[in-house]
N, C-alpha and C. Protein backbone atom coordinates (compact mmCIF):
# COMPACT_ATOMS: atom_id res chain seq x y z
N UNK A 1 111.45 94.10 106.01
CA UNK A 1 111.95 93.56 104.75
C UNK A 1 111.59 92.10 104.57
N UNK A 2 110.97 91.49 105.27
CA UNK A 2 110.88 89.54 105.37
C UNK A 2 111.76 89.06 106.06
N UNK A 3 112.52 89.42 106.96
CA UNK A 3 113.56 88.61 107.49
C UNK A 3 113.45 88.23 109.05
N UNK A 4 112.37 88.28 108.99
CA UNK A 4 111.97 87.70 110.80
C UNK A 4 110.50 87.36 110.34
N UNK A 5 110.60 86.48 110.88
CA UNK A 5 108.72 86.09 110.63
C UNK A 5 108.05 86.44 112.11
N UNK A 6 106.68 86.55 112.31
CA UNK A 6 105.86 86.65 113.42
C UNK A 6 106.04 86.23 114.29
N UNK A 7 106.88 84.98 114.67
CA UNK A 7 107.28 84.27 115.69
C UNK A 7 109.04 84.34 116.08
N UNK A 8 109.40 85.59 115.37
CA UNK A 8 110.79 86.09 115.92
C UNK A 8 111.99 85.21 115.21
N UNK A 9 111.51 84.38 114.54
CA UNK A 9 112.61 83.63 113.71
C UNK A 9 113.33 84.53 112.60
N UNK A 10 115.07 84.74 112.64
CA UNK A 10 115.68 85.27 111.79
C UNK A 10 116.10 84.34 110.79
N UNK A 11 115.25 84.95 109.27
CA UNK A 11 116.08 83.56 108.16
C UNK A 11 117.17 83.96 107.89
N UNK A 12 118.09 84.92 108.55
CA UNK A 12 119.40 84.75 108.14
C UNK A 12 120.44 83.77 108.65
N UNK A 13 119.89 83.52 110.16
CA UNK A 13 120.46 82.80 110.65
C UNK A 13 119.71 81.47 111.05
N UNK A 14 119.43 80.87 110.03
CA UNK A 14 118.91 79.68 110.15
C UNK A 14 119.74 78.46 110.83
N UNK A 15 120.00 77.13 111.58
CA UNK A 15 120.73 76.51 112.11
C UNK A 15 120.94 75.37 110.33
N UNK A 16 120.20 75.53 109.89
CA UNK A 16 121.06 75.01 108.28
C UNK A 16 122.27 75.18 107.55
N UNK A 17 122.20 76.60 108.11
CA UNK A 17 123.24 77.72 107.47
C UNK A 17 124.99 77.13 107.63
N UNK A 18 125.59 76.79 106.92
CA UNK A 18 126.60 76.68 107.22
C UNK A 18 127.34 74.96 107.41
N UNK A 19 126.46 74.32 107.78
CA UNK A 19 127.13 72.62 107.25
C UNK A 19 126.50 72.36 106.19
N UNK A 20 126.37 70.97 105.67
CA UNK A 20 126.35 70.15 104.36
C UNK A 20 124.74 70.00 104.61
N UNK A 21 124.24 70.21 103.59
CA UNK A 21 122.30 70.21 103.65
C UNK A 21 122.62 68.08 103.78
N UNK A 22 121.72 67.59 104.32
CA UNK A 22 121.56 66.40 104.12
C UNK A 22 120.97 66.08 103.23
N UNK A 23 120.98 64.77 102.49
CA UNK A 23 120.62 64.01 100.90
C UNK A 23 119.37 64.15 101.52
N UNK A 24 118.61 63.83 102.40
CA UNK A 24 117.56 63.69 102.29
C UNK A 24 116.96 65.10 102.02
N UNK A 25 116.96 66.25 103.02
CA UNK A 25 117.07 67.86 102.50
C UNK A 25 116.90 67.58 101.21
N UNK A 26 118.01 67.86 100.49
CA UNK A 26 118.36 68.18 98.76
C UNK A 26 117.52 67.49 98.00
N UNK A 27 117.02 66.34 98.04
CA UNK A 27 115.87 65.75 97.48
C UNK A 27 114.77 66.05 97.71
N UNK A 28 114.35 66.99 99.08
CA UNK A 28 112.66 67.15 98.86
C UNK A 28 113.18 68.79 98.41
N UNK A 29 114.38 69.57 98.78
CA UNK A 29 114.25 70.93 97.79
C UNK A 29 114.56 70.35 96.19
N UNK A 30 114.92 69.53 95.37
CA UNK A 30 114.92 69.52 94.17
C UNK A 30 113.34 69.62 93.38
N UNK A 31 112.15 69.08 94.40
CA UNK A 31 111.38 69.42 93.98
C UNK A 31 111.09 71.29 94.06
N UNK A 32 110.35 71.45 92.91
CA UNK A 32 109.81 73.12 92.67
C UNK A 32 109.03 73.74 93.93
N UNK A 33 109.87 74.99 94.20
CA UNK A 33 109.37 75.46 95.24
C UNK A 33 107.75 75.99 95.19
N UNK A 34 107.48 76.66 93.56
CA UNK A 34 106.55 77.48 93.34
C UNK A 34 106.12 76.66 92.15
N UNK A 35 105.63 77.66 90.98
CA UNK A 35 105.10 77.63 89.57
C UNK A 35 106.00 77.51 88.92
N UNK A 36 105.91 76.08 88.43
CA UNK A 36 106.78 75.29 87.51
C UNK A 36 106.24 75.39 86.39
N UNK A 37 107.10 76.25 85.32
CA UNK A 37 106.24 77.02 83.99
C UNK A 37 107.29 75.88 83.41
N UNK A 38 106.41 74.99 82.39
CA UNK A 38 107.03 74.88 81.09
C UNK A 38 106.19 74.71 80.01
N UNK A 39 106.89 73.93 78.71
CA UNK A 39 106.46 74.56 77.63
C UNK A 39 107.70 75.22 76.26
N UNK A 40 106.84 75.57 75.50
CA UNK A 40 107.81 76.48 74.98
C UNK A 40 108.81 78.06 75.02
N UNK A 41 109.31 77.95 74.23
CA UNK A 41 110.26 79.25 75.24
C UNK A 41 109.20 80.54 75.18
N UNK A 42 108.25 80.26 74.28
CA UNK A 42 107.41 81.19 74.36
C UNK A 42 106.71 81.10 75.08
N UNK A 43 105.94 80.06 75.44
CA UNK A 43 105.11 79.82 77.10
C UNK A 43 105.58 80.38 78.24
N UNK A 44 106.79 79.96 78.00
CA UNK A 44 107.75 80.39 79.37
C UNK A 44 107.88 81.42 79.61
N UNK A 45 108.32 82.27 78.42
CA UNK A 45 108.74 83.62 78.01
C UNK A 45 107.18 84.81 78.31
N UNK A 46 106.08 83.86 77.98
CA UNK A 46 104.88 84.86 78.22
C UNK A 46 104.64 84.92 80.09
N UNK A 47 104.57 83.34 80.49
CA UNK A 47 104.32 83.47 81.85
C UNK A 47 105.10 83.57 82.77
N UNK A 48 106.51 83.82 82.52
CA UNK A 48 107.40 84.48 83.77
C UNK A 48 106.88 86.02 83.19
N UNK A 49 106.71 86.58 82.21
CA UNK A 49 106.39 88.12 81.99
C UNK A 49 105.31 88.58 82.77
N UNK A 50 104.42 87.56 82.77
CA UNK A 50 103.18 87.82 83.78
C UNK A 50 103.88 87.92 85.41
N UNK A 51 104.17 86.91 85.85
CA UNK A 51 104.60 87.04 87.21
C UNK A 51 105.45 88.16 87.53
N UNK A 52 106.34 88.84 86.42
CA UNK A 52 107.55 89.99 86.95
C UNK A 52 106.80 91.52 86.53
N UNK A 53 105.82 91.80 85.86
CA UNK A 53 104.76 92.70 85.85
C UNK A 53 103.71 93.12 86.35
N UNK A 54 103.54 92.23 87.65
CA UNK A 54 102.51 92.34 88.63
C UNK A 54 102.77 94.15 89.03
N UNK A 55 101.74 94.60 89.44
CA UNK A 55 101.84 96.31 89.44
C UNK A 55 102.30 96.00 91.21
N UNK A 56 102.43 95.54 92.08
CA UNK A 56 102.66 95.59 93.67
C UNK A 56 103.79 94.70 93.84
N UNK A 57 104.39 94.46 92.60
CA UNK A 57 106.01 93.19 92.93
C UNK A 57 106.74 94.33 93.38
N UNK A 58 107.33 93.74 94.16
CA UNK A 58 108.73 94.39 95.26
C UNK A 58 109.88 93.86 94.69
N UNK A 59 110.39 93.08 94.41
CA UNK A 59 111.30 93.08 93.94
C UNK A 59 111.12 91.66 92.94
N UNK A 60 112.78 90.91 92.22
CA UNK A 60 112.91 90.01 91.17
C UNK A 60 114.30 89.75 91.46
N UNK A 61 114.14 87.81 91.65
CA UNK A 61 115.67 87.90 92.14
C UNK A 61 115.90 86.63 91.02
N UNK A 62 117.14 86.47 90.45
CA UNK A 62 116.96 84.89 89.41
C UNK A 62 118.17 84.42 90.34
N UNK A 63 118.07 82.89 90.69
CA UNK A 63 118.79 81.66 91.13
C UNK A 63 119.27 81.32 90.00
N UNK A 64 120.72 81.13 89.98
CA UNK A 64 121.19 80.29 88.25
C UNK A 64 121.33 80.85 87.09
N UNK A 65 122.53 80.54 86.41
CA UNK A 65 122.84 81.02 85.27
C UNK A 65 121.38 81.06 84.57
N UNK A 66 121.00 79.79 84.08
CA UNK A 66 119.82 79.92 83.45
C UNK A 66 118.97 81.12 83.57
N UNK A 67 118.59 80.95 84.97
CA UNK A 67 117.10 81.91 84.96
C UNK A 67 117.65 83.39 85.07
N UNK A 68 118.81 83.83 85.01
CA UNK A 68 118.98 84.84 84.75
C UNK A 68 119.79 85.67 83.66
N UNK A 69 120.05 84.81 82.70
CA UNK A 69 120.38 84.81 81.28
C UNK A 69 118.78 84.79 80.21
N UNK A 70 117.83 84.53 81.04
CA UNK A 70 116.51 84.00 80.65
C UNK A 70 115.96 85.46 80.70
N UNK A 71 116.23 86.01 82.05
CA UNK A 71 115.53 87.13 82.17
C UNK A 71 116.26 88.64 81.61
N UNK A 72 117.71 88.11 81.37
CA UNK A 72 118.52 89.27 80.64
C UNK A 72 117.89 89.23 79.58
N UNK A 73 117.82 88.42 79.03
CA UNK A 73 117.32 88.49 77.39
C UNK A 73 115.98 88.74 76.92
N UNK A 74 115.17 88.57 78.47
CA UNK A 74 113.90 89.22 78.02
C UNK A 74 113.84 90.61 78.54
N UNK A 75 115.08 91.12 78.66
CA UNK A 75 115.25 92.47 79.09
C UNK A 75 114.47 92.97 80.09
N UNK A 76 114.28 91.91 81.37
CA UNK A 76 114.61 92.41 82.59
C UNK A 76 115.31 91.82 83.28
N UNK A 77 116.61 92.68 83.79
CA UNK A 77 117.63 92.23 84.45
C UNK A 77 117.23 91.81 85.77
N UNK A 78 117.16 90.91 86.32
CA UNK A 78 116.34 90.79 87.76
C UNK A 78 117.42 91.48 89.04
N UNK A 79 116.77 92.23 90.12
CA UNK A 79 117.08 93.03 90.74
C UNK A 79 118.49 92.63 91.49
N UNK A 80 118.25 91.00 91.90
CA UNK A 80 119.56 90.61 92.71
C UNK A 80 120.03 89.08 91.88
N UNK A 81 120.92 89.21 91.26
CA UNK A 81 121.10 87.70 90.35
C UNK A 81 121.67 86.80 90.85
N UNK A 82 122.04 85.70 91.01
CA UNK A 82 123.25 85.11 91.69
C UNK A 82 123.07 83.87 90.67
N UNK A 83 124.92 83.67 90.30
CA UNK A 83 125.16 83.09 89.62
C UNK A 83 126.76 82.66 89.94
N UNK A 84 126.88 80.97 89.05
CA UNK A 84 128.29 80.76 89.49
C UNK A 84 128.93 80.39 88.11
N UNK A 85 128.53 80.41 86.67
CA UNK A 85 128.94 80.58 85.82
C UNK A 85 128.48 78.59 85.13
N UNK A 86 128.21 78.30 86.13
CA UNK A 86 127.96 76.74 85.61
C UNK A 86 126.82 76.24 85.17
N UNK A 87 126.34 75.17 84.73
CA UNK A 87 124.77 74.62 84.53
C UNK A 87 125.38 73.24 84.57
N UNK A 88 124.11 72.42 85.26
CA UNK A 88 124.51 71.46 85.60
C UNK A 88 126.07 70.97 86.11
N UNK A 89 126.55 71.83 86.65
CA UNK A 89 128.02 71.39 87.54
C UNK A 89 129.18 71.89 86.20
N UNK A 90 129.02 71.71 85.00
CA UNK A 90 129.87 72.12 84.04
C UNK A 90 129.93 73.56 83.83
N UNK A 91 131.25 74.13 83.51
CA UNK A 91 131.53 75.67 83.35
C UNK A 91 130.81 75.79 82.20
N UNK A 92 129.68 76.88 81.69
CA UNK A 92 129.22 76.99 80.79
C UNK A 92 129.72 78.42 80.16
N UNK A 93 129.91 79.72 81.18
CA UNK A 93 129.78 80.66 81.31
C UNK A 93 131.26 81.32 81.70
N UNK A 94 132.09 82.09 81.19
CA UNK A 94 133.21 82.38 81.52
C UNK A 94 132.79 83.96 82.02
N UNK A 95 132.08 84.89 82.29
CA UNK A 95 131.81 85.80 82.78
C UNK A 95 130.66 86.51 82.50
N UNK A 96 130.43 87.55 83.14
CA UNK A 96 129.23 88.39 83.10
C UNK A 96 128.18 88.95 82.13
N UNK A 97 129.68 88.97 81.10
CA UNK A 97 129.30 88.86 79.55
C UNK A 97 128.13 88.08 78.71
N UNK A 98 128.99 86.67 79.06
CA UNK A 98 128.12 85.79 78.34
C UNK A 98 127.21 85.67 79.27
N UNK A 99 126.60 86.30 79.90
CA UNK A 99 125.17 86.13 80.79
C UNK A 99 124.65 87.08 80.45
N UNK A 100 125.09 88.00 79.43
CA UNK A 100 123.87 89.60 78.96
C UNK A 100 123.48 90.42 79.87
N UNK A 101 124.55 90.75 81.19
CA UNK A 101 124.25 91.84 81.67
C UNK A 101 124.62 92.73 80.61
N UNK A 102 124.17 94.43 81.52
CA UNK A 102 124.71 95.62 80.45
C UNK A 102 125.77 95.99 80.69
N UNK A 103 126.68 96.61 79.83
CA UNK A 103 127.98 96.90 79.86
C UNK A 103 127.94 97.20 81.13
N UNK A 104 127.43 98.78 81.89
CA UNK A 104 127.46 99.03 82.78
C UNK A 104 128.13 98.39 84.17
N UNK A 105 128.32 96.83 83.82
CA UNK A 105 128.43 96.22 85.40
C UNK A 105 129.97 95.97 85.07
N UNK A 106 130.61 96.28 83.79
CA UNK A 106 132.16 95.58 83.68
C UNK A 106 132.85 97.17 83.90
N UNK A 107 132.62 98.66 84.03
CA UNK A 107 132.98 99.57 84.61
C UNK A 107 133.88 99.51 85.78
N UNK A 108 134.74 100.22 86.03
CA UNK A 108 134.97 100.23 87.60
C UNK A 108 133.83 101.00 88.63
N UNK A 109 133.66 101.70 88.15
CA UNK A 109 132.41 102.70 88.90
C UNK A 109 131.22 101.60 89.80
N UNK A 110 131.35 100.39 88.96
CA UNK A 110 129.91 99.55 89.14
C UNK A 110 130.58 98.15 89.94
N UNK A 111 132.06 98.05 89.94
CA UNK A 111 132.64 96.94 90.83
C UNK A 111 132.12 96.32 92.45
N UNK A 112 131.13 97.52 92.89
CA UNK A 112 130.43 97.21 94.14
C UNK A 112 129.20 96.96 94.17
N UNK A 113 128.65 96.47 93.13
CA UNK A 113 127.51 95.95 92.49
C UNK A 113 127.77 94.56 92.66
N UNK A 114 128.96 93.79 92.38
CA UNK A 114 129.07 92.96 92.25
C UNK A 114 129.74 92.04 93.86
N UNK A 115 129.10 91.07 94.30
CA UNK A 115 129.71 90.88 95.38
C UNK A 115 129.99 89.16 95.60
N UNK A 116 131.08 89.28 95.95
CA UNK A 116 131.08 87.34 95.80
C UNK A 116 131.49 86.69 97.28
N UNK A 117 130.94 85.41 97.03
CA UNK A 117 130.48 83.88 98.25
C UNK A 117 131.25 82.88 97.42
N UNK A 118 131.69 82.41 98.37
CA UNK A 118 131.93 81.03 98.29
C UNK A 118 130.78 80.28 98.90
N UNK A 119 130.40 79.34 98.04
CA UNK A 119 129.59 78.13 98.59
C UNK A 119 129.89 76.61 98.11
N UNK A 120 130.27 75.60 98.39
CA UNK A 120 130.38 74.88 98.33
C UNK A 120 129.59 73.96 97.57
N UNK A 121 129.35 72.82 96.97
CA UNK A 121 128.38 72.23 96.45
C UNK A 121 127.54 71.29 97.40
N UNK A 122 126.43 71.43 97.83
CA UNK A 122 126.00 70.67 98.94
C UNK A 122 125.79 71.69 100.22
N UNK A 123 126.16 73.24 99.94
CA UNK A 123 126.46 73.48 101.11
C UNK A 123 124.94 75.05 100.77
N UNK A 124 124.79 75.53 102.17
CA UNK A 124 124.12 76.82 102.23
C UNK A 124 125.28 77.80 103.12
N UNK A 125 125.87 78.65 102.71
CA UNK A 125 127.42 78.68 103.77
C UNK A 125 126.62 79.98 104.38
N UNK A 126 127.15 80.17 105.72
CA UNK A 126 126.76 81.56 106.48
C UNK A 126 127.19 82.62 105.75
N UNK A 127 128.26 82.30 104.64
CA UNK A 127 128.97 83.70 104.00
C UNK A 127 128.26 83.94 102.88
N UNK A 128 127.34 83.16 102.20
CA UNK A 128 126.59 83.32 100.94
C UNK A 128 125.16 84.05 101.42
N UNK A 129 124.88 83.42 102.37
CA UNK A 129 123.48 84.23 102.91
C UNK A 129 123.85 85.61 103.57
N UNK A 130 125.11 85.89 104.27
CA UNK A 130 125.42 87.23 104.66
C UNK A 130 125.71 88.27 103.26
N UNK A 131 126.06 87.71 102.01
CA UNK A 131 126.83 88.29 100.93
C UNK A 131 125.00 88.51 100.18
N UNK A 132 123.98 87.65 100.20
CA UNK A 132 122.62 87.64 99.54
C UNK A 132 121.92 88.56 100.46
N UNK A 133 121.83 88.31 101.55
CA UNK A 133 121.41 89.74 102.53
C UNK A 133 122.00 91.28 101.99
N UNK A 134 122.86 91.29 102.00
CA UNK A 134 123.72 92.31 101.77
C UNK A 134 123.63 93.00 100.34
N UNK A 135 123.64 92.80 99.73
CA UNK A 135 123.28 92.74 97.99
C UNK A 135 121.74 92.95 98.17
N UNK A 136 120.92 92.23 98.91
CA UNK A 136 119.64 92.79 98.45
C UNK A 136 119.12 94.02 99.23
N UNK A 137 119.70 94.07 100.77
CA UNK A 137 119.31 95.42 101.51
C UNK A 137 120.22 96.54 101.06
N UNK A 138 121.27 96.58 100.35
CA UNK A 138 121.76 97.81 99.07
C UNK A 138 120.59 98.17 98.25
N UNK A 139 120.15 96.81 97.21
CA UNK A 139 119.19 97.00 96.49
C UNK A 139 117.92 97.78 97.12
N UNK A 140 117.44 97.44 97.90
CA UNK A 140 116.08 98.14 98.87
C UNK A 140 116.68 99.54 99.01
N UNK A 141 117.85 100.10 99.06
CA UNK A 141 118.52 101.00 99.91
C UNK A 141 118.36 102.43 99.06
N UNK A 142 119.34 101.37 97.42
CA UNK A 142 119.53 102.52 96.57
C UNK A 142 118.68 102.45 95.07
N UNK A 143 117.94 101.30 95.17
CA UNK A 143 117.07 101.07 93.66
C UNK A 143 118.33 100.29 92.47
N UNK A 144 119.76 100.08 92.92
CA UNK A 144 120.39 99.69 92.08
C UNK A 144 121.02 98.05 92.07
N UNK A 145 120.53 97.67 90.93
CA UNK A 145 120.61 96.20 90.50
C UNK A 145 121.93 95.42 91.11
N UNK A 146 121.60 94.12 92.00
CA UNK A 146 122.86 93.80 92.66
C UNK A 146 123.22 92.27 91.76
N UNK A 147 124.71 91.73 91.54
CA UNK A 147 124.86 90.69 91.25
C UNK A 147 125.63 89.86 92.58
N UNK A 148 125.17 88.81 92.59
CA UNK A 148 125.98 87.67 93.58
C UNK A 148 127.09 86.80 93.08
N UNK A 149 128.34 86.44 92.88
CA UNK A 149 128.81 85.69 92.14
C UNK A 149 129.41 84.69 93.26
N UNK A 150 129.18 83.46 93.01
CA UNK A 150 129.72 82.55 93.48
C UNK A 150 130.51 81.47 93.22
N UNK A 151 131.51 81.30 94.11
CA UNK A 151 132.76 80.59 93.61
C UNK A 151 131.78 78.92 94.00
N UNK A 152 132.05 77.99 93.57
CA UNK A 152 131.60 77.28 94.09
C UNK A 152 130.19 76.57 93.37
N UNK A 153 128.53 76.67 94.24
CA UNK A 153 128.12 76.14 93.35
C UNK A 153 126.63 76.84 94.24
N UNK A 154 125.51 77.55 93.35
CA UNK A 154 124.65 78.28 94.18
C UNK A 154 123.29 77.49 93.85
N UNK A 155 123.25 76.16 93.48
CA UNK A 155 122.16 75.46 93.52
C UNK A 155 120.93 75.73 94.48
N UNK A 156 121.76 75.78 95.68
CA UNK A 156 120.32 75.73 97.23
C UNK A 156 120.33 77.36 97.43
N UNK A 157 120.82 78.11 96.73
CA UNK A 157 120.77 79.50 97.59
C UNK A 157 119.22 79.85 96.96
N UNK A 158 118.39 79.49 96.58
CA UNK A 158 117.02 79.33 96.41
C UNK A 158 116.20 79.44 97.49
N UNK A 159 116.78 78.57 98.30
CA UNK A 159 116.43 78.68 99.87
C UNK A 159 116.50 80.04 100.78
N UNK A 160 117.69 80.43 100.99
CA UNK A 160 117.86 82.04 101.38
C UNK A 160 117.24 83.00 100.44
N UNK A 161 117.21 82.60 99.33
CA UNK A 161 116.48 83.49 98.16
C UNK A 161 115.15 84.48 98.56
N UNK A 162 114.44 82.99 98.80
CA UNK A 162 112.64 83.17 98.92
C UNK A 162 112.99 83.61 100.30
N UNK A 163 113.67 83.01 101.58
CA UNK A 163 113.32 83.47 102.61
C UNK A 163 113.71 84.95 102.87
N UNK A 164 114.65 85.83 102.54
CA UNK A 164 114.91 86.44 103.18
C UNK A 164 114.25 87.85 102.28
N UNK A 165 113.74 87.27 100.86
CA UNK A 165 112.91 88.33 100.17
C UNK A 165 111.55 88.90 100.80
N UNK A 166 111.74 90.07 100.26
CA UNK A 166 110.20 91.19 101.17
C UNK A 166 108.98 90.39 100.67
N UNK A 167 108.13 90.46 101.51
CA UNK A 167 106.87 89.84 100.74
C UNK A 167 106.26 90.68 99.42
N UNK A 168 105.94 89.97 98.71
CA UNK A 168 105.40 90.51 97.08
C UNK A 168 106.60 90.41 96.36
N UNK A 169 107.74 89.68 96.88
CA UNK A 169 108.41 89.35 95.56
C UNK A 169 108.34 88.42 94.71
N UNK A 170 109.16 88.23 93.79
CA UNK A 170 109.16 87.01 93.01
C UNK A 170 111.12 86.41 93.04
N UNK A 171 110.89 85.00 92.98
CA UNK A 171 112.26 84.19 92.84
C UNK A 171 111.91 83.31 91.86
N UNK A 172 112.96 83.50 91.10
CA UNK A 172 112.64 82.93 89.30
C UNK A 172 114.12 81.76 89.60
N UNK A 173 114.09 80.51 89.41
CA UNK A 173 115.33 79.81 89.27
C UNK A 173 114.87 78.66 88.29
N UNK A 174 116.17 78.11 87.72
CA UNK A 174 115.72 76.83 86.62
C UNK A 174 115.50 75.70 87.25
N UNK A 175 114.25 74.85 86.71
CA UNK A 175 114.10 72.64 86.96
C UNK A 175 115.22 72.45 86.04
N UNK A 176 115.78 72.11 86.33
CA UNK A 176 116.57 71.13 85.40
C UNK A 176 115.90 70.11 84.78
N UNK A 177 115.82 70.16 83.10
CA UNK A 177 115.37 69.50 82.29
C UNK A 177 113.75 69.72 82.51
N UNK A 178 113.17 70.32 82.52
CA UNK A 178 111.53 71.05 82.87
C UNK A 178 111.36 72.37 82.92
N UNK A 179 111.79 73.18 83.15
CA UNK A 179 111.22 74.85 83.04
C UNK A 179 112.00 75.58 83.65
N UNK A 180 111.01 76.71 84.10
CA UNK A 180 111.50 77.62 85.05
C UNK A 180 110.57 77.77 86.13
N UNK A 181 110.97 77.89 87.65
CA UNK A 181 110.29 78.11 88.80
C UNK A 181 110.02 79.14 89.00
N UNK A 182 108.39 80.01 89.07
CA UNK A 182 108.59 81.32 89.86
C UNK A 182 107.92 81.40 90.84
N UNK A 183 109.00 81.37 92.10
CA UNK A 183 108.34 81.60 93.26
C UNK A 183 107.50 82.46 93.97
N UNK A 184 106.25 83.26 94.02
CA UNK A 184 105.23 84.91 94.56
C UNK A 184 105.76 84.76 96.19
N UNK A 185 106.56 85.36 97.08
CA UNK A 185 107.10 85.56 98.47
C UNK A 185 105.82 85.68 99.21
N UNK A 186 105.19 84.81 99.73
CA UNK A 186 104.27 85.58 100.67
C UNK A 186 104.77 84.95 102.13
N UNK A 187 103.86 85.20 102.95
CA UNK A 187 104.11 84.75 104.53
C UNK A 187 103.77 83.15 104.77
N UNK A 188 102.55 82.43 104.06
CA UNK A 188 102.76 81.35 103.67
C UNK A 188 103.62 80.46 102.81
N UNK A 189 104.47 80.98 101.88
CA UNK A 189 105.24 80.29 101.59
C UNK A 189 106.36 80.16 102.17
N UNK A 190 107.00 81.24 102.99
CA UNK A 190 108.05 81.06 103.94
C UNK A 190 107.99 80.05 105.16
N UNK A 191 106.76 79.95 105.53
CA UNK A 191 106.21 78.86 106.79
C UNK A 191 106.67 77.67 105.60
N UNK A 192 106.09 77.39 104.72
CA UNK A 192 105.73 76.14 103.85
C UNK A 192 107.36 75.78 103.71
N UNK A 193 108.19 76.64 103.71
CA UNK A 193 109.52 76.08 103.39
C UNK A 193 110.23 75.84 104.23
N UNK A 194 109.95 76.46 105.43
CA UNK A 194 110.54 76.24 106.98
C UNK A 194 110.01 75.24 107.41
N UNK A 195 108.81 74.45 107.37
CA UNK A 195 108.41 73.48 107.68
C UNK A 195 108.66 72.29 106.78
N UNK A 196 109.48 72.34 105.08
CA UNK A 196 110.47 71.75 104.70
C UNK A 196 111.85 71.41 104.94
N UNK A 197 112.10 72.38 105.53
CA UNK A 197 113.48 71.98 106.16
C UNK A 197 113.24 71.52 107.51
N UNK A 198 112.47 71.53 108.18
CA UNK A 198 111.62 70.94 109.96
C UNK A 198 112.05 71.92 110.73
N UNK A 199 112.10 73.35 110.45
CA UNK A 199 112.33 74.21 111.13
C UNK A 199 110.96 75.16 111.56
N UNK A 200 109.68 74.34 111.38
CA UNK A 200 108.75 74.94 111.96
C UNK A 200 107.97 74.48 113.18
């Protein structure tokens, strides 16, 4: 699935996992991990369509209210969403609703679709990456669309995002004030980000 690289490293359990990322950290991840699309919403709107239509993508995961209110509305729901209802630190979003999932997920039938983390602001918590693991090896399991909801604040879960996705995926999350990021999962970009955090 992507979750051990060639040299036996598990990204679930990264030694990041679980204290406060350092300022210095959070400043070189604020820069874009991948393809920083901007433009107009139609630019945007044409070239994330390109990246989530590739005929060999494995899966589609959106980081952030944004990028996955972005991708509801272009009517594809991305496979694993995670969201904490905020943009930029302010409540924007009072539920699932105003993010354009389909009815389907406010059912009881569909209540285990939905699975929630606490994460902290500043933080990557061991319980958000066990709860993003978990949600996406369902997804691999049963073909059915998982949401993440987080209490708290899921800015860096970008990080567990890309790493622990199968290769040939895509991770779509918002720049603030610039576009949208879409990350292509390969085996080089997981090195490239592990050797951002100095874990290579």
């Amino acid at each position: 699935m992507g979750e051990i690289d060639r040299w036996g490293r598990v990204f679930a359990s990264l030694s990041i996992y679980g204290g406060k990322i350092p300022d210095k950290l959070r400043l070189r991840l604020k820069k874009p991990l991948g393809n920083l699309i901007k433009g107009s919403s139609v630019t945007i709107e044409r070239a994330v369509n390109e990246q989530i239509k590739l005929p060999d993508l494995t899966s589609v995961a959106a980081v952030g209210d944004e990028a996955t209110l972005f991708l509801n509305r272009l009517g594809r729901q991305p496979d694993i969403s995670v969201v904490d209802f905020h943009i930029k630190r302010v409540r924007v979003h009072q539920n699932l609703k105003d993010l354009e999932f389909p009815e389907v997920f406010w059912r009881e039938s569909y209540k285990d679709k939905i699975i929630k983390a606490e994460n902290p602001a500043g933080f990557i918590t061991t319980e958000l990456v066990r709860v993003y693991k978990t949600a996406l090896e369902r997804f691999i399991k049963d073909g059915k669309k998982r949401i993440v909801e987080v209490t708290g604040e899921e800015d860096l879960a970008g990080l567990p995002a890309i790493l622990l996705a199968p290769l040939g995926s895509v991770v779509i999350y918002g720049q603030p004030d610039e576009g949208i990021v879409a990350v292509t999962v390969t085996e080089s970009k997981k090195r490239e980000i592990l050797k951002l955090v100095n874990l290579s």
